[in-house]
N, C-alpha and C. Protein backbone atom coordinates (compact mmCIF):
# COMPACT_ATOMS: atom_id res chain seq x y z
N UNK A 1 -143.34 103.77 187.21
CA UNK A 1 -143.06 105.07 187.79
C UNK A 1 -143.00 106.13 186.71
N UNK A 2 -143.31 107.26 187.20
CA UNK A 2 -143.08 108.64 186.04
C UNK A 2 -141.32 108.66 185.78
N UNK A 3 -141.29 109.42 185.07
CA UNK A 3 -139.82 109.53 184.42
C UNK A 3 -138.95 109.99 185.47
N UNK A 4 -139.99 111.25 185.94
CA UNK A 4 -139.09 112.06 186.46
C UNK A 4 -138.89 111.45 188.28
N UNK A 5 -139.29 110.54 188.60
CA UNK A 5 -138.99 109.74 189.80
C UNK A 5 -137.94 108.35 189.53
N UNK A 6 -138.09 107.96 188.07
CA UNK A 6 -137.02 107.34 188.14
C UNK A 6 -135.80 107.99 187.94
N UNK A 7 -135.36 108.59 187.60
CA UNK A 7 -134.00 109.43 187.13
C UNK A 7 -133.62 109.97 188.84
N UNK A 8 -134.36 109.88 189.86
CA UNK A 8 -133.55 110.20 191.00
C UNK A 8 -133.84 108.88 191.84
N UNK A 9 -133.85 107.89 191.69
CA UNK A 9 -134.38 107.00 192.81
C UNK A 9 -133.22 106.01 192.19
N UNK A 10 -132.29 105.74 193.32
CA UNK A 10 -130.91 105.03 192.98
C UNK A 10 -131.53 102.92 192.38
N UNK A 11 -132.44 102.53 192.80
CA UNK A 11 -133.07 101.53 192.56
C UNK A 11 -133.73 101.54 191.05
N UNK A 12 -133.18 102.63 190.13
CA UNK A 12 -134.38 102.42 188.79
C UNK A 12 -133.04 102.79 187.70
N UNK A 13 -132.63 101.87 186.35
CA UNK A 13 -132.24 102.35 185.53
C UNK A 13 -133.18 102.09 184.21
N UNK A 14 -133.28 103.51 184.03
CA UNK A 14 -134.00 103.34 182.52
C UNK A 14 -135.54 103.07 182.66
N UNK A 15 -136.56 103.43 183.92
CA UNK A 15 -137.65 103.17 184.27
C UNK A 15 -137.57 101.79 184.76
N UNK A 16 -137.02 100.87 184.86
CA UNK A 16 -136.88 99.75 185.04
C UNK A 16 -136.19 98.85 186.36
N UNK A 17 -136.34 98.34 187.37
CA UNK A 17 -135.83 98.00 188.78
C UNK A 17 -134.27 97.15 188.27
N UNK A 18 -133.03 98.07 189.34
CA UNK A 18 -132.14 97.31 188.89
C UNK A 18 -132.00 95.88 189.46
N UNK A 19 -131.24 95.59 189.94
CA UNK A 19 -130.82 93.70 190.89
C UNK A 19 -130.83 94.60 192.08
N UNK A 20 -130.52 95.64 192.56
CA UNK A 20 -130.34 95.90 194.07
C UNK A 20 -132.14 96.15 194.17
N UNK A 21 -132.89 96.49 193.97
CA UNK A 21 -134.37 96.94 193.97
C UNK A 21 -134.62 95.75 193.85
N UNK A 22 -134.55 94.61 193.08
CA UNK A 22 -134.80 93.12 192.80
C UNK A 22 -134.83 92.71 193.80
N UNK A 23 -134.13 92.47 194.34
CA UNK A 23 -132.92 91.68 195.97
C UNK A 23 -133.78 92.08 196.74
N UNK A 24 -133.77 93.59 196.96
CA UNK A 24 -134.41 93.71 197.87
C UNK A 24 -136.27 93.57 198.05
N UNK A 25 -136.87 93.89 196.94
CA UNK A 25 -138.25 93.50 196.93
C UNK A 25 -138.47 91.52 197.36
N UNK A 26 -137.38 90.78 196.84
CA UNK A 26 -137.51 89.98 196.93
C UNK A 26 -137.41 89.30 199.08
N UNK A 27 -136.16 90.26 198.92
CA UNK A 27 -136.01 89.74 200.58
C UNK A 27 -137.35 90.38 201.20
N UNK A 28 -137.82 91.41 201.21
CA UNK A 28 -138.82 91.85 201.71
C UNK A 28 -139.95 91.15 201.45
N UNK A 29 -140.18 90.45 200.53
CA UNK A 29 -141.28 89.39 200.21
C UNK A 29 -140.86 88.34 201.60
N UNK A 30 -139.90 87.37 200.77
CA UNK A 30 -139.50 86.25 201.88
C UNK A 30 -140.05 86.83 203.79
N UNK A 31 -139.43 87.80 204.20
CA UNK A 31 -139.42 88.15 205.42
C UNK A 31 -140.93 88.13 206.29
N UNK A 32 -141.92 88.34 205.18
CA UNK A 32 -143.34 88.74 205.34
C UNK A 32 -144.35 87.85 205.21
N UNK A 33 -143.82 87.04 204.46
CA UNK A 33 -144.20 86.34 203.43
C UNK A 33 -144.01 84.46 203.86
N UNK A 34 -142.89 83.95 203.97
CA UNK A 34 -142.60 82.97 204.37
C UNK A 34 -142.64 82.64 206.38
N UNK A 35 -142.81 81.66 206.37
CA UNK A 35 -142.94 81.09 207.72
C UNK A 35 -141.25 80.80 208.14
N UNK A 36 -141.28 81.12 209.83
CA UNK A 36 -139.59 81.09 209.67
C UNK A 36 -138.79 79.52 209.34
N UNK A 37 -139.54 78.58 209.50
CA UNK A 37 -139.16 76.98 208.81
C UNK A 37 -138.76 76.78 207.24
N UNK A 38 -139.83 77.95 206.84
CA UNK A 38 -139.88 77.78 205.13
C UNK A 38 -138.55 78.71 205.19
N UNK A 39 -137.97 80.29 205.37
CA UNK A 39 -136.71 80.58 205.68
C UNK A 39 -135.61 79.93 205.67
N UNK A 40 -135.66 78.97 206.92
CA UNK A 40 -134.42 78.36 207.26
C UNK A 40 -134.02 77.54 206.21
N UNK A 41 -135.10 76.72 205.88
CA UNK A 41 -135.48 75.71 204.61
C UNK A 41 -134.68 76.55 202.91
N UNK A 42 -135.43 77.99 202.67
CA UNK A 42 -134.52 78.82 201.94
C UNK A 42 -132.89 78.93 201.86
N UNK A 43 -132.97 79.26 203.05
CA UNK A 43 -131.32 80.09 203.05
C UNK A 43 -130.37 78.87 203.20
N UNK A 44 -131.00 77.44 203.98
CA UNK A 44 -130.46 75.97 204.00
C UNK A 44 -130.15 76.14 201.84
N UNK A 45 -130.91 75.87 201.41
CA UNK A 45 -130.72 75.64 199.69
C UNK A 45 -130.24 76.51 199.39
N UNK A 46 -129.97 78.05 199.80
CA UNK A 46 -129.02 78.85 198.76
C UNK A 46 -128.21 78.86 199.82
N UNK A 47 -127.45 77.50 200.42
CA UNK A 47 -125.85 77.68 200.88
C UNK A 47 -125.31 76.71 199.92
N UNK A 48 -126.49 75.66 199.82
CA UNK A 48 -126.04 74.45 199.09
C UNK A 48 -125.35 74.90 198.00
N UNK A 49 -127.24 76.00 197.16
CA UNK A 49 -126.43 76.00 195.71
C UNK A 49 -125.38 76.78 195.51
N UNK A 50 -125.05 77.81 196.60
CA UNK A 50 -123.73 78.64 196.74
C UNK A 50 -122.51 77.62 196.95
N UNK A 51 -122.47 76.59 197.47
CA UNK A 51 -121.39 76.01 197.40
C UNK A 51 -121.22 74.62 196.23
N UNK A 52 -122.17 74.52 195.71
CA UNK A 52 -122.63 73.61 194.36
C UNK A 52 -122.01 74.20 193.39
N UNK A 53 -122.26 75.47 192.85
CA UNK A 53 -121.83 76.26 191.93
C UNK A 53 -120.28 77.27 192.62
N UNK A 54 -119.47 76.89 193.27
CA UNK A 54 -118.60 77.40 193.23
C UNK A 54 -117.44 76.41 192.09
N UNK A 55 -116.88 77.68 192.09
CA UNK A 55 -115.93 77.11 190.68
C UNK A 55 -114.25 77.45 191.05
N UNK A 56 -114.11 75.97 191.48
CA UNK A 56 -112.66 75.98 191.84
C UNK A 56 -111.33 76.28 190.75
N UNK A 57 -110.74 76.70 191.72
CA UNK A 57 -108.79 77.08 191.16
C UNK A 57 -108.47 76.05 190.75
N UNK A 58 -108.66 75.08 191.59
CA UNK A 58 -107.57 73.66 191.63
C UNK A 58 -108.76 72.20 191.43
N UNK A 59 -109.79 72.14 190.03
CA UNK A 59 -110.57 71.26 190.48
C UNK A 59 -110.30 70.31 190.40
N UNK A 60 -109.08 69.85 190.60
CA UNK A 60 -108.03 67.93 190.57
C UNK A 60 -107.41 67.79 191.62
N UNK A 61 -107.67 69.38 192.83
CA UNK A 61 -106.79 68.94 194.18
C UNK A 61 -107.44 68.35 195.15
N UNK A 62 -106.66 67.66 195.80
CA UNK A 62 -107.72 66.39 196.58
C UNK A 62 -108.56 67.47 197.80
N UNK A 63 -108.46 68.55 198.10
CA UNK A 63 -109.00 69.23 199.08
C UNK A 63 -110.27 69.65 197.95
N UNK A 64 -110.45 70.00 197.00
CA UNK A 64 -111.49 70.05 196.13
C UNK A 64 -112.43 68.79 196.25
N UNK A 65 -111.72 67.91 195.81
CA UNK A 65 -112.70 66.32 195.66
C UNK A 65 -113.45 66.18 197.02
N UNK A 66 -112.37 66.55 198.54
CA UNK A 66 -112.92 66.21 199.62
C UNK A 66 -114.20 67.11 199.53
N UNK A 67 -114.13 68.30 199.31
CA UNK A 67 -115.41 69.19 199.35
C UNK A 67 -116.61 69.08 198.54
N UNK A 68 -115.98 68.44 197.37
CA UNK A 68 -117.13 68.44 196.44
C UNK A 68 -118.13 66.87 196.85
N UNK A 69 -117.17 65.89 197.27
CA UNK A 69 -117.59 64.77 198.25
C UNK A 69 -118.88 65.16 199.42
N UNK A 70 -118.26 66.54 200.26
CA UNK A 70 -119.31 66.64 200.97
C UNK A 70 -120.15 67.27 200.75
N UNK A 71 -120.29 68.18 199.99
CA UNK A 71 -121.47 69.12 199.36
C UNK A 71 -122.08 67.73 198.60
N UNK A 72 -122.01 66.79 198.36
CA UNK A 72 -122.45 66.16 197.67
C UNK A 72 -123.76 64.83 199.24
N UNK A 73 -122.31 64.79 199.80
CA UNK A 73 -123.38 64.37 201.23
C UNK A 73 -124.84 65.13 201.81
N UNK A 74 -124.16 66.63 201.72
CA UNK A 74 -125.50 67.59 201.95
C UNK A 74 -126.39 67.24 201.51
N UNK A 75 -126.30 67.49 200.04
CA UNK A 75 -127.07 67.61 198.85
C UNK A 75 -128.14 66.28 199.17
N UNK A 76 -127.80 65.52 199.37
CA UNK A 76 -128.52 64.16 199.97
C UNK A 76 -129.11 63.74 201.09
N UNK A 77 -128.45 64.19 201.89
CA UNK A 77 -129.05 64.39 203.15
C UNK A 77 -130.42 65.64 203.25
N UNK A 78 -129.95 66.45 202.51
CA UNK A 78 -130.90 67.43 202.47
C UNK A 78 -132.57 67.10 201.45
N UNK A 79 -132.22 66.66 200.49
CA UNK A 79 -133.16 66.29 199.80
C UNK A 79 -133.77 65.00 200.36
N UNK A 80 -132.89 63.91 201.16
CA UNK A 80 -134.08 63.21 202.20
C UNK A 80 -134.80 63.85 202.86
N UNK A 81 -134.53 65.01 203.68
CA UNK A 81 -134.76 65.86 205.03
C UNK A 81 -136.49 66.50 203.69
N UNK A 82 -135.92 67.14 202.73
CA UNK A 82 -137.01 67.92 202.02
C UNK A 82 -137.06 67.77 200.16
N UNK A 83 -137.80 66.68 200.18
CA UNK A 83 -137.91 65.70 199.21
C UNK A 83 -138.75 66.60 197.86
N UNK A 84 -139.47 67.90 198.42
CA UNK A 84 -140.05 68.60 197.19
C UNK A 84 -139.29 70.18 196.74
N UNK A 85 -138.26 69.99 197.90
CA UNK A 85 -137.12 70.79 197.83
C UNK A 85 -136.38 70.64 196.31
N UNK A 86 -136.02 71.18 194.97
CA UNK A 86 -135.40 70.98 193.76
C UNK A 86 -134.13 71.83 194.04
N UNK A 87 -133.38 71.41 193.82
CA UNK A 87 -131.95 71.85 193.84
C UNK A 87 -131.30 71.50 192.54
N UNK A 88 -131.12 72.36 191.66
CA UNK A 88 -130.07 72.13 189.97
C UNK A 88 -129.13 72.79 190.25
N UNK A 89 -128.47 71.97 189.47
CA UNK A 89 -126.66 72.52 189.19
C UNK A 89 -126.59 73.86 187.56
N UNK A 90 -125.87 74.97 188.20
CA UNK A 90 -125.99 75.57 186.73
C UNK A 90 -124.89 75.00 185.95
């Protein structure tokens, strides 16, 4: 973009797209872009890795272990269900 369109367009710091312009080019891809199976299939893996990568208060309380137990069932169940599906832990 010219200079003078980024300096008013809330999506640009420094000529450059911030994470909200990111996000959103990206969801707007997915929406257009993906089939609604491949979607469900998406937003199925970023609950996982949203609840994979949460980072507990209490990670020695047995309500932790129970959860991390079942995110761990998902995680398995899911990768039978979609076997070229990659799911990493950060």
């Amino acid at each position: 973009l010219l200079p003078f369109f980024s300096k008013s367009l809330p999506f640009f710091e420094r000529h450059h797209p911030n994470k909200i312009a990111i996000d959103y080019i990206w969801n707007r891809f997915i929406e257009f872009t993906f089939a609604e199976r491949t979607k469900a299939i998406y937003e199925e893996r970023n609950q996982l890795l949203s609840q994979l990568n949460h980072k507990s208060l209490h990670p020695e309380s047995e309500v932790d272990k129970k959860r991390l137990v079942l995110v761990e069932r998902k995680l398995e169940e899911f990768g039978s269900r979609f076997p070229e599906v990659k799911i990493s832990r950060i």
